[in-house]
N, C-alpha and C. Protein backbone atom coordinates (compact mmCIF):
# COMPACT_ATOMS: atom_id res chain seq x y z
N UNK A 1 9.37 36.19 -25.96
CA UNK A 1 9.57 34.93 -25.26
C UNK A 1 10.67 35.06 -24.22
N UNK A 2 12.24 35.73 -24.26
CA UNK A 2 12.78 35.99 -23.65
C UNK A 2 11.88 36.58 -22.62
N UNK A 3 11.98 37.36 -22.60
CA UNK A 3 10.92 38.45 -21.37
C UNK A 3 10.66 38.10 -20.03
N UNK A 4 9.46 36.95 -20.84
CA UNK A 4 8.97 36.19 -19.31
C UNK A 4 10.20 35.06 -18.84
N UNK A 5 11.60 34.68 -19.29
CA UNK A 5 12.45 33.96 -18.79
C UNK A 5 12.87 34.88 -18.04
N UNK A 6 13.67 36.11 -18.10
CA UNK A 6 14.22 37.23 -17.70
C UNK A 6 13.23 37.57 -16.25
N UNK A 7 11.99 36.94 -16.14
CA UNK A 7 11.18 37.44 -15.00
C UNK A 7 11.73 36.61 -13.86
N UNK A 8 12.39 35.22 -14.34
CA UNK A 8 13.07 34.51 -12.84
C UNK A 8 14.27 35.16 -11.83
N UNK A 9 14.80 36.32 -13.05
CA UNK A 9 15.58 36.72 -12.54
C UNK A 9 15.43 37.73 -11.51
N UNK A 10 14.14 38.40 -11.00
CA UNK A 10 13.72 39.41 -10.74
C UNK A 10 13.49 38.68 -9.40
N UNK A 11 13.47 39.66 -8.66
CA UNK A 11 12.57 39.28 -6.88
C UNK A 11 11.22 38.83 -6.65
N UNK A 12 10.57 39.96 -7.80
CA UNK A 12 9.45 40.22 -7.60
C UNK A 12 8.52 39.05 -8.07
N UNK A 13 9.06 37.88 -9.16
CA UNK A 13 9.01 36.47 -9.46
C UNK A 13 9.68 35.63 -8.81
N UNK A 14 10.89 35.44 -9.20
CA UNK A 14 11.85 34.79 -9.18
C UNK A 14 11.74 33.75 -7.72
N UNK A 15 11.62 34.43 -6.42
CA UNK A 15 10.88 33.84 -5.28
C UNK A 15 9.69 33.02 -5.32
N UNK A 16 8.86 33.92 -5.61
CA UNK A 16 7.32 32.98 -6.12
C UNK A 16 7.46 31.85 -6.98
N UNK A 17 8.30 31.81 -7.45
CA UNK A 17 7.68 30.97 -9.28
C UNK A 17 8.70 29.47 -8.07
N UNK A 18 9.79 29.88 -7.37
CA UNK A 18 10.35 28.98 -6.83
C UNK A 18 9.63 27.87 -5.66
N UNK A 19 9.01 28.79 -5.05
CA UNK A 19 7.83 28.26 -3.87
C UNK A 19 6.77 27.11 -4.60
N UNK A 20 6.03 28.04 -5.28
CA UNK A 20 5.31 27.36 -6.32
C UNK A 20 5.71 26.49 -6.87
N UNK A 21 6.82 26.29 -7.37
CA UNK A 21 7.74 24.88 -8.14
C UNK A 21 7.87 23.86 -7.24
N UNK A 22 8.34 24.51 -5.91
CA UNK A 22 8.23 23.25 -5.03
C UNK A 22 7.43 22.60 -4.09
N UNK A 23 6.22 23.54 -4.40
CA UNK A 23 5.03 23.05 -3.46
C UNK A 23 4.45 22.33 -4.37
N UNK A 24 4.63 22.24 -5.47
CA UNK A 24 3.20 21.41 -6.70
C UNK A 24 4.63 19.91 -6.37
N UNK A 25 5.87 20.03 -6.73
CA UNK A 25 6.86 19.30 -6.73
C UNK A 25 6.37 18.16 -5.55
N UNK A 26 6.20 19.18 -4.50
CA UNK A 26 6.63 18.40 -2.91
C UNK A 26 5.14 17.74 -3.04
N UNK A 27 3.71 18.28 -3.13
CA UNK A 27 2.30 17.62 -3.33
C UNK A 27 2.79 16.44 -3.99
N UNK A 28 3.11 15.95 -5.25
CA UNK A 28 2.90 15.28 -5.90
C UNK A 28 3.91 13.95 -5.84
N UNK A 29 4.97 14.45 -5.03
CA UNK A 29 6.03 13.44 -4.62
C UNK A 29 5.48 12.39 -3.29
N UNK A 30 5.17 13.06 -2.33
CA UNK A 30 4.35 12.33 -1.16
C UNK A 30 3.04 11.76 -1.60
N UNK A 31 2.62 12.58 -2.16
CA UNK A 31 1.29 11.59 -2.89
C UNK A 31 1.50 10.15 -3.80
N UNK A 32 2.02 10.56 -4.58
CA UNK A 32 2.55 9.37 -5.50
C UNK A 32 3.14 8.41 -5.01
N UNK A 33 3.89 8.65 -4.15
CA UNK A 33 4.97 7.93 -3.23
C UNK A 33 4.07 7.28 -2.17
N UNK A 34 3.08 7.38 -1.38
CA UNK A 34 2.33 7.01 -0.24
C UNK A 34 1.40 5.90 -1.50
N UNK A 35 0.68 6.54 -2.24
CA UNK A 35 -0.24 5.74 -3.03
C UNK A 35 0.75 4.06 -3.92
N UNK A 36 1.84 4.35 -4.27
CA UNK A 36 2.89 3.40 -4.63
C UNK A 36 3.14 2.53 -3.24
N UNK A 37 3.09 3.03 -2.21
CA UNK A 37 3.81 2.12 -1.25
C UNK A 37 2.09 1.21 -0.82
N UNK A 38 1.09 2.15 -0.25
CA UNK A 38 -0.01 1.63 -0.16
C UNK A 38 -0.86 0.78 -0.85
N UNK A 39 -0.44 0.77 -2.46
CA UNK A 39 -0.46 -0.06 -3.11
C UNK A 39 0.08 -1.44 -3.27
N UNK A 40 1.11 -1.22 -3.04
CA UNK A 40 2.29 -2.05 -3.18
C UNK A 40 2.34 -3.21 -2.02
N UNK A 41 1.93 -2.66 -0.87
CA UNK A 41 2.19 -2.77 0.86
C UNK A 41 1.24 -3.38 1.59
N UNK A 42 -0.18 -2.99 0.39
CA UNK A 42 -1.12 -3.13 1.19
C UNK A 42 -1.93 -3.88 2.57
N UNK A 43 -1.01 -5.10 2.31
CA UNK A 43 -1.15 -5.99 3.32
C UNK A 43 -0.69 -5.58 4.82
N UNK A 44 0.40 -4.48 4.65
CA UNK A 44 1.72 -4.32 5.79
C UNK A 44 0.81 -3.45 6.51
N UNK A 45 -0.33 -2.65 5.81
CA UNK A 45 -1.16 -1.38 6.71
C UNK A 45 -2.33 -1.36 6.82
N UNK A 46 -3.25 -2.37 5.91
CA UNK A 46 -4.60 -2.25 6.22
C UNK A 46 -5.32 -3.36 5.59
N UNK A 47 -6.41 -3.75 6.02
CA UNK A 47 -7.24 -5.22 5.13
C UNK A 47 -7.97 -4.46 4.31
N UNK A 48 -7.99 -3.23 3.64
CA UNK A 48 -8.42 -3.02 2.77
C UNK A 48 -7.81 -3.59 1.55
N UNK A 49 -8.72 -3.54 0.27
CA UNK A 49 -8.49 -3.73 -0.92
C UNK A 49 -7.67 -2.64 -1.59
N UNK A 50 -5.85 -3.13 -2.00
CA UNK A 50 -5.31 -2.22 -2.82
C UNK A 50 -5.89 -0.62 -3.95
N UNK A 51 -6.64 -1.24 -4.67
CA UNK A 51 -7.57 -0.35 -5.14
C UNK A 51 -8.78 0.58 -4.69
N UNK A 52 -9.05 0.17 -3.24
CA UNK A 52 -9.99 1.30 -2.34
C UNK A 52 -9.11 1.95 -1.92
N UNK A 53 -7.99 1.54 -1.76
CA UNK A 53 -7.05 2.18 -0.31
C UNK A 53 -6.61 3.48 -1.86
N UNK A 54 -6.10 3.05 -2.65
CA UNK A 54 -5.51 4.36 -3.46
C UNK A 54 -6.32 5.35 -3.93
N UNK A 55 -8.33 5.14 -4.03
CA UNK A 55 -9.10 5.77 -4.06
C UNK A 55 -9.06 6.88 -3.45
N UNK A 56 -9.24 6.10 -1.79
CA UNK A 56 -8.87 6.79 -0.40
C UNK A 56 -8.13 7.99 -0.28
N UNK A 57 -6.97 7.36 -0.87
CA UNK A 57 -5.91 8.26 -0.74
C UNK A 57 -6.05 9.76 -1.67
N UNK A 58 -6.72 9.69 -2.50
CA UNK A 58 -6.92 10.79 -3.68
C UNK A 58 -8.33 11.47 -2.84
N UNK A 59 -9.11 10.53 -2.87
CA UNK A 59 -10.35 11.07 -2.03
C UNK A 59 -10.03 12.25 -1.21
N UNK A 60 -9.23 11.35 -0.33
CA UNK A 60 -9.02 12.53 1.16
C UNK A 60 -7.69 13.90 0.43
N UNK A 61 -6.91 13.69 -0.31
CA UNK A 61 -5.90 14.41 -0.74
C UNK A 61 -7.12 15.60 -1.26
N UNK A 62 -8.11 15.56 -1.99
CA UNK A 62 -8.97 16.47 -2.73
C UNK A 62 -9.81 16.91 -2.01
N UNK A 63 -10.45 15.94 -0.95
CA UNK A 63 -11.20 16.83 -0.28
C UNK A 63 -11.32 18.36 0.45
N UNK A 64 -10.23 18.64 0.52
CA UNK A 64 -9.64 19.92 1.69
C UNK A 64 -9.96 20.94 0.40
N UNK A 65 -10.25 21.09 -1.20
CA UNK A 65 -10.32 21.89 -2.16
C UNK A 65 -11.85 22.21 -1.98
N UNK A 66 -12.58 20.52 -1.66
CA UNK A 66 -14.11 21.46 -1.45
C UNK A 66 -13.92 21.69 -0.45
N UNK A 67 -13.70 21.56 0.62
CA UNK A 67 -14.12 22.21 2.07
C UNK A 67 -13.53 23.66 2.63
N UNK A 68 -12.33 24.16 1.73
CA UNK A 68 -11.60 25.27 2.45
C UNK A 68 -11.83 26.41 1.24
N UNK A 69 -11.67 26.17 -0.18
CA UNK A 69 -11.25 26.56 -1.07
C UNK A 69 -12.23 28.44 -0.95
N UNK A 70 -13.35 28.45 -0.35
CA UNK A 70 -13.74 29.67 -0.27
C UNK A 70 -12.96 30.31 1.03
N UNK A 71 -12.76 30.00 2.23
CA UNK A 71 -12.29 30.35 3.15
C UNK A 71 -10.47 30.39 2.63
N UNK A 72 -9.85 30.02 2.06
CA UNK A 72 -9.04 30.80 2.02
C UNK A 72 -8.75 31.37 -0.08
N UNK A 73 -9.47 31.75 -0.06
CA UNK A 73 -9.90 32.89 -0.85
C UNK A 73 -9.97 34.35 0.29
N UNK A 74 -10.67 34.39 1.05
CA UNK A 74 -10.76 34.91 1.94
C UNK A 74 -9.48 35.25 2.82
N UNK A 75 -8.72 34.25 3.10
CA UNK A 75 -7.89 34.69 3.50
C UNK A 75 -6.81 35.40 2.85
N UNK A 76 -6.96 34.88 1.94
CA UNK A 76 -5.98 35.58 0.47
C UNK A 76 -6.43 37.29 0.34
N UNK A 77 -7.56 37.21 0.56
CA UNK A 77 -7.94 38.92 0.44
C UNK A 77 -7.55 39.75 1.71
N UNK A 78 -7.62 38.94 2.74
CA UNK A 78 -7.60 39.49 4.14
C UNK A 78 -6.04 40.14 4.52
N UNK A 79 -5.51 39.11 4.09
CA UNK A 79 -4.07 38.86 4.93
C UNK A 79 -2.89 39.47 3.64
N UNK A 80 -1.76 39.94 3.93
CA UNK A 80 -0.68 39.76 3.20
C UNK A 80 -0.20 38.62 2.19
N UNK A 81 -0.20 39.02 1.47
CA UNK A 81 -0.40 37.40 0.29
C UNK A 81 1.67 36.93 0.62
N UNK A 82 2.43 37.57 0.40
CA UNK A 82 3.87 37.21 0.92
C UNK A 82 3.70 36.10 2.29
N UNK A 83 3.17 37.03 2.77
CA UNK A 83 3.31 37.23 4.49
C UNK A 83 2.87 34.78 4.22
N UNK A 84 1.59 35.36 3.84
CA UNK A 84 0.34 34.36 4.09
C UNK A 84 0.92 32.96 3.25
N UNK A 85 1.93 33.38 2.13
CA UNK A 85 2.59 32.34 1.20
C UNK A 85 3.95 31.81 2.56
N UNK A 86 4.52 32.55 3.23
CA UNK A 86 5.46 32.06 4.14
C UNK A 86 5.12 30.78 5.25
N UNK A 87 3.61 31.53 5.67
CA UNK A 87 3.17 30.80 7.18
C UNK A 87 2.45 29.63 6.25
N UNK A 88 2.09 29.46 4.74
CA UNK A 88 1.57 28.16 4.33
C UNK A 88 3.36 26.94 4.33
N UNK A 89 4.27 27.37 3.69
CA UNK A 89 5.08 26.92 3.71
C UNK A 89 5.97 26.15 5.63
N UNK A 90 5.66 26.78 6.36
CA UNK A 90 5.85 26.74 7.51
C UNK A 90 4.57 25.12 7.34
N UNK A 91 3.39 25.36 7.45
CA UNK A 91 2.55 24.58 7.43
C UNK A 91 3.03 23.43 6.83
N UNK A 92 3.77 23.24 5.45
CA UNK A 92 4.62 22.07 4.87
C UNK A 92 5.80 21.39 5.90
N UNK A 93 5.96 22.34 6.41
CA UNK A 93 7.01 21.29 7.20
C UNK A 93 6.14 20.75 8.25
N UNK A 94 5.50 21.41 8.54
CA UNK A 94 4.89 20.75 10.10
C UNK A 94 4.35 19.21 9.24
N UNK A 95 3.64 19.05 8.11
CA UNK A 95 3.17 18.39 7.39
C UNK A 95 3.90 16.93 7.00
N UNK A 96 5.30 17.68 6.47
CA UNK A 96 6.32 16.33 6.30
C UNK A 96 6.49 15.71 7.63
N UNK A 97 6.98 16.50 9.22
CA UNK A 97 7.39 15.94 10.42
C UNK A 97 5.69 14.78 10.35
N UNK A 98 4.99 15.28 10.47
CA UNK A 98 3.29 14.34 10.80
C UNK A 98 3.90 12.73 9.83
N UNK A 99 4.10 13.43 8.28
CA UNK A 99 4.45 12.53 7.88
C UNK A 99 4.93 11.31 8.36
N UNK A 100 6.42 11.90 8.70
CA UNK A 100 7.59 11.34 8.95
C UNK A 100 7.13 10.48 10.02
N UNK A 101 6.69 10.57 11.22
CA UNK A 101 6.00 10.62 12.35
C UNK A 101 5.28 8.90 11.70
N UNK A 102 4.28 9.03 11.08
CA UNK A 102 3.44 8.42 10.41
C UNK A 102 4.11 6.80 9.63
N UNK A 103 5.13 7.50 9.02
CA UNK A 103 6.23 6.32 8.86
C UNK A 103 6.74 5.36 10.22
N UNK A 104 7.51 6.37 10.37
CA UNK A 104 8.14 5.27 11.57
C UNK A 104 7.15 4.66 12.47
N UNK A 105 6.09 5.16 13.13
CA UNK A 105 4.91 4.90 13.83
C UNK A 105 4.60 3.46 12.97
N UNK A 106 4.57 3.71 11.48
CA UNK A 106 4.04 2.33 11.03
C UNK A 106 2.06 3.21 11.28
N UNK A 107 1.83 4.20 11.11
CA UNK A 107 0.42 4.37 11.60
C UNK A 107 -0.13 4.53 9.66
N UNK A 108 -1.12 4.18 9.61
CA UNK A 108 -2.19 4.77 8.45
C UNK A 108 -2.73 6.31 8.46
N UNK A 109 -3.04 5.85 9.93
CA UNK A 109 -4.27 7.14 9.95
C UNK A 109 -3.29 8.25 9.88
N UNK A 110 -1.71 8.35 10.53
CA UNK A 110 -1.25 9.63 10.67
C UNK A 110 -1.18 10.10 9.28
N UNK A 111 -1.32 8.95 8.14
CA UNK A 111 -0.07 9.61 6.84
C UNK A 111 -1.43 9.56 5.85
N UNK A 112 -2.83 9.12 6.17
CA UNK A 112 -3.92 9.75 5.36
C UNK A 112 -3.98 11.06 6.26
N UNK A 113 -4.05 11.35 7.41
CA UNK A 113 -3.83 12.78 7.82
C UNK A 113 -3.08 13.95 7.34
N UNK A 114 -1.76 13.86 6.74
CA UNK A 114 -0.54 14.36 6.83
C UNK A 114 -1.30 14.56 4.94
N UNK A 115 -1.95 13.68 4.66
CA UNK A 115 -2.24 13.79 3.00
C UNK A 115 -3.15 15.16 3.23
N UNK A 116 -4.19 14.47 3.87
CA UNK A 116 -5.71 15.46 3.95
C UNK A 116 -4.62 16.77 4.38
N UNK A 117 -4.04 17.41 5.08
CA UNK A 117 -3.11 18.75 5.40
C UNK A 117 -2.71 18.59 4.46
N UNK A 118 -2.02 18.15 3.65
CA UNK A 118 -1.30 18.36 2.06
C UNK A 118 -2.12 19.09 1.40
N UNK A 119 -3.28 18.69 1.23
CA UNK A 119 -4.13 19.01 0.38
C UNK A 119 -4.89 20.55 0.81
N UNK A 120 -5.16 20.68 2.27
CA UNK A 120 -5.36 21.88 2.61
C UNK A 120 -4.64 23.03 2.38
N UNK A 121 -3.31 22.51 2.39
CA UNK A 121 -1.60 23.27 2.48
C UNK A 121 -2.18 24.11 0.86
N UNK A 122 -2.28 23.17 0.01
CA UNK A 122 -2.67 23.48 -1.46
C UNK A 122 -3.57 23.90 -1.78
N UNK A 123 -4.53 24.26 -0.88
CA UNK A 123 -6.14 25.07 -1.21
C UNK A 123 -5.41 26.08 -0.53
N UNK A 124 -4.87 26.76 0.29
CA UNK A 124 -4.42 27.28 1.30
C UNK A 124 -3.85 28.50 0.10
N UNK A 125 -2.91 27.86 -0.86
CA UNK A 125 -1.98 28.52 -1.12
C UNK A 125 -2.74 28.95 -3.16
N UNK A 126 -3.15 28.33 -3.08
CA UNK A 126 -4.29 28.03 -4.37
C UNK A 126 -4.48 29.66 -4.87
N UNK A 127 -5.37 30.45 -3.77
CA UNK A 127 -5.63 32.00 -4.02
C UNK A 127 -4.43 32.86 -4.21
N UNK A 128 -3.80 32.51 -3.26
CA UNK A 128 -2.27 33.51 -3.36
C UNK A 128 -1.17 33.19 -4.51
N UNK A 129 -1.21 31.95 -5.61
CA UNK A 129 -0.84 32.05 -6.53
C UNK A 129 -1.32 32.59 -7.56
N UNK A 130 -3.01 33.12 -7.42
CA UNK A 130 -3.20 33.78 -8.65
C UNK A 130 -3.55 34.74 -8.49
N UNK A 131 -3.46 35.52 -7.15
CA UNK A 131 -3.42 36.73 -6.88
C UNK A 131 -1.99 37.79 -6.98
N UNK A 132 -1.29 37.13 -6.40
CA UNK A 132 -0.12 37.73 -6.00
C UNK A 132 0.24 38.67 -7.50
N UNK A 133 0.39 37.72 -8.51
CA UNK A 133 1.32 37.98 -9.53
C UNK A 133 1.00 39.09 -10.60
N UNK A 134 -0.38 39.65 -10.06
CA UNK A 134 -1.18 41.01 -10.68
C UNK A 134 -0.64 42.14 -10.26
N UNK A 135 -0.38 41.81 -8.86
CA UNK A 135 0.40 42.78 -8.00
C UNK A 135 1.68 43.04 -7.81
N UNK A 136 2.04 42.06 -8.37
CA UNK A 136 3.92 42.00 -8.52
C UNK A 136 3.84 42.55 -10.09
N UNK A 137 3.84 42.26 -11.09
CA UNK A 137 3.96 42.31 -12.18
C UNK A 137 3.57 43.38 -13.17
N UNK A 138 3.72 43.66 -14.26
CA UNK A 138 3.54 44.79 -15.27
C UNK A 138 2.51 44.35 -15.95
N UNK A 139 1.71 44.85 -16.94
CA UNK A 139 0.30 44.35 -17.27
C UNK A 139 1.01 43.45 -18.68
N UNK A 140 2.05 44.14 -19.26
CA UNK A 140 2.11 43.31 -20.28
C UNK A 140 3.20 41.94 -19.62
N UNK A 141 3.29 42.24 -18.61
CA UNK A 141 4.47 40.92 -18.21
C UNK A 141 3.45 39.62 -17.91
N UNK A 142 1.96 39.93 -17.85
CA UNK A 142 0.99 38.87 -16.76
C UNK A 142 0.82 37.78 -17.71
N UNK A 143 1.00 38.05 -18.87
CA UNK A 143 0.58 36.70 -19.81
C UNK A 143 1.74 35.61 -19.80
N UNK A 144 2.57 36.27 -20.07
CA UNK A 144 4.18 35.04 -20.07
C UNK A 144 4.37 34.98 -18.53
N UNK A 145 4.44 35.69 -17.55
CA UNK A 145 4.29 35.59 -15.71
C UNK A 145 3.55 34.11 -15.67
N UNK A 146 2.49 34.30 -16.00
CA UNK A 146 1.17 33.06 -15.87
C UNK A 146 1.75 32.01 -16.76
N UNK A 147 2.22 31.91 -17.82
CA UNK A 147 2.09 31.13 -18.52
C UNK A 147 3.53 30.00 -18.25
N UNK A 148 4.34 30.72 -17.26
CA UNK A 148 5.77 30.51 -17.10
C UNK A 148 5.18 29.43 -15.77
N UNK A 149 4.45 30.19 -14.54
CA UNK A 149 3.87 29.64 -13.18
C UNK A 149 3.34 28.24 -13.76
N UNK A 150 2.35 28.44 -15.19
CA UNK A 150 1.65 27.33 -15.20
C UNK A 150 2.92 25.98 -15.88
N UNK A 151 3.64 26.35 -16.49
CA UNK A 151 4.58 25.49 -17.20
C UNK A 151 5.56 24.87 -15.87
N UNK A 152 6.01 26.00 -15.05
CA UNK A 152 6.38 25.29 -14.20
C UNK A 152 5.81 24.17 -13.33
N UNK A 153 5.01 24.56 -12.92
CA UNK A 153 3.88 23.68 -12.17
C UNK A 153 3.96 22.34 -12.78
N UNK A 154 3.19 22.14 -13.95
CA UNK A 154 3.36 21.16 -14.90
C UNK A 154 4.54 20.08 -14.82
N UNK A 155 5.37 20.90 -14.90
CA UNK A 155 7.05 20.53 -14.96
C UNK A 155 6.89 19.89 -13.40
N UNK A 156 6.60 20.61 -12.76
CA UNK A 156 7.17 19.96 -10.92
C UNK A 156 6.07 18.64 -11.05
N UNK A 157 5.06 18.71 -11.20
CA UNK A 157 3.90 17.24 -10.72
C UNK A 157 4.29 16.20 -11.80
N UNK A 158 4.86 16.57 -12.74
CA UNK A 158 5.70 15.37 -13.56
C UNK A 158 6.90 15.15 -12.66
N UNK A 159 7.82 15.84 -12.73
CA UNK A 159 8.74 15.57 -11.72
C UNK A 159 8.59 14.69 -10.17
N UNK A 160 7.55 15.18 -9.78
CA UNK A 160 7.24 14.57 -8.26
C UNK A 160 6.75 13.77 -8.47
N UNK A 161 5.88 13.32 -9.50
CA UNK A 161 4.62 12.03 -9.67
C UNK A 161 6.06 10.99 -10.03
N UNK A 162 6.86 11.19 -10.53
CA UNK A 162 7.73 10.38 -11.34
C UNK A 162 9.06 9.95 -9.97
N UNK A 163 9.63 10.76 -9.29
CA UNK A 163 10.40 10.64 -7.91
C UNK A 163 9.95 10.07 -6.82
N UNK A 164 8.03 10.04 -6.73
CA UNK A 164 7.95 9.67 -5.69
C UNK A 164 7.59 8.35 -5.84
N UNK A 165 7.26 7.74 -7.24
CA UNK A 165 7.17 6.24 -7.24
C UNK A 165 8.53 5.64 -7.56
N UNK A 166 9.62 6.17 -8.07
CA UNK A 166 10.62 5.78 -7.51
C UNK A 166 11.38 5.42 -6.20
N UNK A 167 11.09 6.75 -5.67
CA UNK A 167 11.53 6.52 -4.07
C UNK A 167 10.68 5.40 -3.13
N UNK A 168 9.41 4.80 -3.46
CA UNK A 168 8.45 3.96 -3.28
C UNK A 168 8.93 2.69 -3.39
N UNK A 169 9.81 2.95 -4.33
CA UNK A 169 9.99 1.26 -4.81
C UNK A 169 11.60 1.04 -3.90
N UNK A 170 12.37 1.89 -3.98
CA UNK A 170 13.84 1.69 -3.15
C UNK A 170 13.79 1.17 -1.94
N UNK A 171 14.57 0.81 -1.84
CA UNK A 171 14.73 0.01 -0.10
C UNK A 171 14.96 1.06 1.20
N UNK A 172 14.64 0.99 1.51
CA UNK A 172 14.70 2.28 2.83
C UNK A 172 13.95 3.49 2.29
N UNK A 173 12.72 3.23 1.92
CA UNK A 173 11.85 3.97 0.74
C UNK A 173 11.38 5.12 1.49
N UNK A 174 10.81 4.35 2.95
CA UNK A 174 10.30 5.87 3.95
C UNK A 174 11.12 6.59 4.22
N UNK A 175 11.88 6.06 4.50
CA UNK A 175 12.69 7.42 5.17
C UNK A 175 13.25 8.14 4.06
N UNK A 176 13.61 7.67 2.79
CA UNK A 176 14.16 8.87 1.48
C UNK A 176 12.72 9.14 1.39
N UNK A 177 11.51 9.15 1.66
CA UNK A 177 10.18 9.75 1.38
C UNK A 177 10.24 11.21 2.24
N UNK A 178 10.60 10.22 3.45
CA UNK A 178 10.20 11.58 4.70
C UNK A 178 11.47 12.41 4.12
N UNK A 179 12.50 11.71 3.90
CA UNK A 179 13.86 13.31 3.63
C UNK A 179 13.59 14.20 2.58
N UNK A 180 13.37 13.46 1.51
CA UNK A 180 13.15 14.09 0.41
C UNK A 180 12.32 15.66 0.71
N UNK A 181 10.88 14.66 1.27
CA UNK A 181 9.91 15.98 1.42
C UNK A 181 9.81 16.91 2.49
N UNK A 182 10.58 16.78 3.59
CA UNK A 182 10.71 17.23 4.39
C UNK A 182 12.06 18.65 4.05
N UNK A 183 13.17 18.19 2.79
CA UNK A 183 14.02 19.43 2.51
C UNK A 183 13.25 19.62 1.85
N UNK A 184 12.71 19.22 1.17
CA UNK A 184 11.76 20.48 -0.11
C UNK A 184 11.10 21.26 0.24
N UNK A 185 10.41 21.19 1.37
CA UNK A 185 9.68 22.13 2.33
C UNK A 185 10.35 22.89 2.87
N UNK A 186 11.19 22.68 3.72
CA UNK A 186 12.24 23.50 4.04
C UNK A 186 12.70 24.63 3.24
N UNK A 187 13.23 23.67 1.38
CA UNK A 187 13.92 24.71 0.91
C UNK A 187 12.48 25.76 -0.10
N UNK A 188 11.65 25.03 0.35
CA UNK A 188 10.08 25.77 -0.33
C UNK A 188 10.26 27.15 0.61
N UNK A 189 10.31 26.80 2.15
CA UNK A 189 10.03 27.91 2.98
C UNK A 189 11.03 29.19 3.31
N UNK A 190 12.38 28.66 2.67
CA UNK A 190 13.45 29.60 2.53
C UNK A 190 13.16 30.54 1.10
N UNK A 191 12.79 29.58 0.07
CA UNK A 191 12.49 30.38 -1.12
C UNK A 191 11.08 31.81 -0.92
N UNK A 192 10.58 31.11 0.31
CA UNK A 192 8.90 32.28 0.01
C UNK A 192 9.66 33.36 1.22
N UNK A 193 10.57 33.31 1.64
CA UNK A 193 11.45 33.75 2.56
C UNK A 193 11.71 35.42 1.43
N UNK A 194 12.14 35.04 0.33
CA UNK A 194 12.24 36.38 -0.69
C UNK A 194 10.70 36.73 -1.32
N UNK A 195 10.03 36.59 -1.31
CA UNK A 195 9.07 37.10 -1.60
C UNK A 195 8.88 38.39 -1.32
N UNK A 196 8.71 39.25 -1.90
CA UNK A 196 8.21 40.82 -1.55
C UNK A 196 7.03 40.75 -1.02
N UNK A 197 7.11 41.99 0.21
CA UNK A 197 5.88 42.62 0.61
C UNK A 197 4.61 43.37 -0.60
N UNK A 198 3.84 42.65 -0.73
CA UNK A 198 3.10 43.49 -1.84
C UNK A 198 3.04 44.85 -1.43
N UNK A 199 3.38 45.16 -2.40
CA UNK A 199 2.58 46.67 -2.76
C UNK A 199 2.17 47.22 -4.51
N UNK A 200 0.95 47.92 -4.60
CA UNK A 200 0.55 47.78 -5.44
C UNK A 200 1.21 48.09 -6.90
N UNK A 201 1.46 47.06 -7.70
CA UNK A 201 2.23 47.28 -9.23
C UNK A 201 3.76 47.32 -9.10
N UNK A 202 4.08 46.64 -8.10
CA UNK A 202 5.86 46.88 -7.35
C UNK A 202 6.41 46.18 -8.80
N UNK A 203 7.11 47.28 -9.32
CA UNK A 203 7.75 47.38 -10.48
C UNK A 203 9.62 46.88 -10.38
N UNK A 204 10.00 46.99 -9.14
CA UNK A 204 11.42 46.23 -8.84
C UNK A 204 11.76 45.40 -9.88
């Protein structure tokens, strides 16, 4: 059990498992948080019915899993999985600014947009979390490796589902929305920043 804790300490995790923590984190905070306010608001952004509009919002957040999810598989095989985990994180920020953008604008369409890219961001990055860590890792390290990624994960969309309907409900709610997710991305894209160059079975 120690073992796989001892793997945060390493490069060859320790980077990844961080990215990953804060990309499921940062998904689930803007989501929760947009669906709480759109709920909540509904009147302030659209004559839809509270309960279509949060449909909506999940709808379009999921869709980008059927539409991309083979194409970047593909890219996951093609490209540098480090390399390819950096330029998705890059993609998060551009994502929060749309956001942010979307807030102050007072627009709908920008911040169901900024969702639907959320959701791509996360098909995007989908392959390269369960690729990477075959290639980083020792054969007996892959079971507690995986089992650590998946606990974390877990851990972050509780975390974010739970922060972002908080931050929903506070007064000056958008803009701690847009800050919030906008450093987490940031500090998402500094963390995939250590990521190792794969190479095969990199034992570091």
């Amino acid at each position: 059990m120690s073992s796989q804790f001892a793997l945060l300490k390493t490069r060859r995790y320790g980077p990844f498992f961080g990215t990953q923590f804060l990309g499921a984190f940062n998904d689930n905070l803007f989501k929760n948080a947009l669906v709480v306010l759109l709920t909540f608001q509904t009147t302030q952004w659209t004559a839809m019915k509270p309960e279509l509009l949060a449909n909506l919002a999940a709808g379009i957040f999921i869709l980008p899993f059927f539409l991309s999810s083979a194409t970047a598989g593909q890219l996951a095989d093609k490209f540098d999985k480090s390399r390819l985990a950096r330029l998705v994180k890059v993609l998060e920020i551009v994502i929060m600014l749309i956001a942010g953008v979307g807030f102050w604008l007072h627009s709908l369409a920008s911040l169901l947009f900024a969702l639907f890219l959320l959701g791509l961001h996360s098909t995007l990055f989908g392959p390269v979390k369960y690729a990477i860590l075959p290639q980083h890792l020792r054969e007996e390290e892959l079971v507690g490796g995986n089992a650590l990624i998946e606990a974390g994960t877990f851990v972050a969309i509780l975390i974010g589902t739970l922060f972002g309907g908080l931050l929903a409900g506070i007064e000056g709610g958008k803009a701690w929305i847009t800050t919030g997710c906008l450093l987490t991305a940031v500090l998402g894209y500094l963390t995939s920043r250590g990521i190792p160059k794969l190479r095969r079975r990199n034992r570091r």
